[in-house]
Protein backbone atom coordinates (compact mmCIF):
# COMPACT_ATOMS: atom_id res chain seq x y z
CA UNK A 1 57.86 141.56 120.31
CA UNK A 2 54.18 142.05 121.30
CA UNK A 3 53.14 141.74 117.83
CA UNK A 4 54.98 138.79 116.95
CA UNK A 5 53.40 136.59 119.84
CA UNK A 6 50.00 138.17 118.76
CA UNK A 7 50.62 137.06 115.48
CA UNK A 8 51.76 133.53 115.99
CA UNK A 9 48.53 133.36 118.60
CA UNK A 10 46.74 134.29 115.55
CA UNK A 11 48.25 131.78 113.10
CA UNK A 12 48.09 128.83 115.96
CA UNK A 13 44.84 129.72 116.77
CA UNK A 14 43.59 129.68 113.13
CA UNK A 15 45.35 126.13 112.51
CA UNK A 16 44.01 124.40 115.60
CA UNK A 17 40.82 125.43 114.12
CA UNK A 18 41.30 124.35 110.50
CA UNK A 19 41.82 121.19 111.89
CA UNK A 20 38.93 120.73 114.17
CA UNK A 21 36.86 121.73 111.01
CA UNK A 22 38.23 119.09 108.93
CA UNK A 23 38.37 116.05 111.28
CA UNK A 24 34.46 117.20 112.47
CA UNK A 25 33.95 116.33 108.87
CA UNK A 26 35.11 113.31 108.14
CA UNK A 27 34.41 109.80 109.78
CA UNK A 28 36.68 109.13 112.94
CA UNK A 29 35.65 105.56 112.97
CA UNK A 30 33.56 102.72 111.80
CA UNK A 31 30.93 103.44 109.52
CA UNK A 32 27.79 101.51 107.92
CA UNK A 33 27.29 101.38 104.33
CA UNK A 34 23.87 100.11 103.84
CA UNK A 35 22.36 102.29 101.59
CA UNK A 36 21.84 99.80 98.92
CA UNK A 37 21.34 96.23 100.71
CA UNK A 38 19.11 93.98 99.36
CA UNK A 39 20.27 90.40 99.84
CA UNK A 40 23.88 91.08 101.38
CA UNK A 41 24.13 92.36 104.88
CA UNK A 42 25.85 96.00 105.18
CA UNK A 43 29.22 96.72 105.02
CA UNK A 44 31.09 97.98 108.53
CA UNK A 45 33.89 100.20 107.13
CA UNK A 46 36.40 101.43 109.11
CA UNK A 47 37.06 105.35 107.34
CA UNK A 48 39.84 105.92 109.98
CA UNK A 49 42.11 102.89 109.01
CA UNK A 50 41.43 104.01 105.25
CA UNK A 51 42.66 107.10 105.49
CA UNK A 52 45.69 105.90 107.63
CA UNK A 53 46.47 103.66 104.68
CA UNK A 54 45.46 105.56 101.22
CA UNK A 55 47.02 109.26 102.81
CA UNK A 56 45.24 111.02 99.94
CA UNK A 57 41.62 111.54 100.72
CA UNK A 58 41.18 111.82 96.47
CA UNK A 59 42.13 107.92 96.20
CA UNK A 60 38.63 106.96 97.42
CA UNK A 61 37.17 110.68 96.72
CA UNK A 62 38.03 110.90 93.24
CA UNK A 63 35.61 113.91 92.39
CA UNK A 64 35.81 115.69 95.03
CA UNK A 65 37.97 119.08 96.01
CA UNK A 66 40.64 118.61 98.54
CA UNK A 67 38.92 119.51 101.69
CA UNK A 68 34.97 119.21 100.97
CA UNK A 69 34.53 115.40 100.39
CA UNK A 70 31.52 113.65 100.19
CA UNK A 71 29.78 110.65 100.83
CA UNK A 72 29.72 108.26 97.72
CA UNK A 73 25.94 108.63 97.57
CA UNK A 74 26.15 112.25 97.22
CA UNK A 75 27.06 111.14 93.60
CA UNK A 76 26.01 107.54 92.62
CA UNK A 77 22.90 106.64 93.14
CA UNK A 78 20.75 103.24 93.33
CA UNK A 79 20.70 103.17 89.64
CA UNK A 80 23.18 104.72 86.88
CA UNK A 81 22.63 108.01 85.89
CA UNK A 82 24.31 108.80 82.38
CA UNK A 83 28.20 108.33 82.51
CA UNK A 84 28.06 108.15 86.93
CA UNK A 85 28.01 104.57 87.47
CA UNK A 86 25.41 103.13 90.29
CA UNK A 87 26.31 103.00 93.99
CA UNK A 88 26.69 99.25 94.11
CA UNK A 89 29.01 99.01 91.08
CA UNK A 90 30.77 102.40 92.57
CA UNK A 91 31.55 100.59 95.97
CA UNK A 92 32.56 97.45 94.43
CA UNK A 93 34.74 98.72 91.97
CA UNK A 94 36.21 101.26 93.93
CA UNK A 95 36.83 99.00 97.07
CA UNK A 96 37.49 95.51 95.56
CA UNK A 97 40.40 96.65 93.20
CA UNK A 98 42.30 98.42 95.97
CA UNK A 99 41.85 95.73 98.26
CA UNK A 100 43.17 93.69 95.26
CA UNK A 101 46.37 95.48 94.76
CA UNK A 102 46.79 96.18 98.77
CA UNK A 103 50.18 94.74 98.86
CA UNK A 104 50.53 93.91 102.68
CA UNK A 105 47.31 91.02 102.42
CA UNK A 106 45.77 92.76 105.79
CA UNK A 107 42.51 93.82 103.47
CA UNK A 108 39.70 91.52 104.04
CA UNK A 109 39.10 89.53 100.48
CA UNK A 110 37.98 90.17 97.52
CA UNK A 111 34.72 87.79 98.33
CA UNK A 112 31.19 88.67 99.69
CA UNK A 113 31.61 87.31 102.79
CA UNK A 114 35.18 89.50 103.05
CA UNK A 115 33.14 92.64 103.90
CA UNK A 116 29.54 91.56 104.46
CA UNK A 117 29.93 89.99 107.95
CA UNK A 118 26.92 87.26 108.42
């Protein structure tokens, strides 16, 4: 019996930690994307109601390994680099068509002014 309730102390103990890793990681909240403004103001971003709503961490992390995402910059950059698409027409892309097919019409619009607040 003593090694059982070691055990599961072991296994509890080692997923309480998994998690801490993996939420220390990722965003809890709002977040500023303004790596690339120019003319539009930057974009607040709430990471913790995305990931409420697209469960899969690969829907907006599409080249990334379950687990060790990264930042879209860690990829795209200002300006195209061979087939990697620049981090202006990565965000826009990426964000504008799911906000386009977001079926319950709580994502801001599709315009500007949608996610760059004045």
């Amino acid at each position: 019996m003593k090694k059982f309730a070691a055990l599961m102390a072991i296994i509890v103990a080692v997923t309480f930690s998994a998690g801490l890793v993996i939420s220390a990681e990722a965003p809890a909240g709002k977040v500023t994307i303004k790596h690339i403004q120019k003319t539009k103001e930057p974009v607040v971003f709430d990471h913790k109601a995305h990931t409420t709503r697209a469960k899969d961490c690969q829907v907006c992390h599409h080249k990334n390994e379950k687990g060790k995402e990264q930042a879209c910059q860690a990829c795209h950059k200002e300006a195209a680099e061979g087939k990697v698409v620049a981090l202006k027409e990565a965000y826009h892309t990426q964000c504008k068509d799911c906000h386009k097919k977001d079926a319950s019409k709580k994502a801001p619009t599709t315009k500007c002014d949608g996610c760059h607040k004045k």
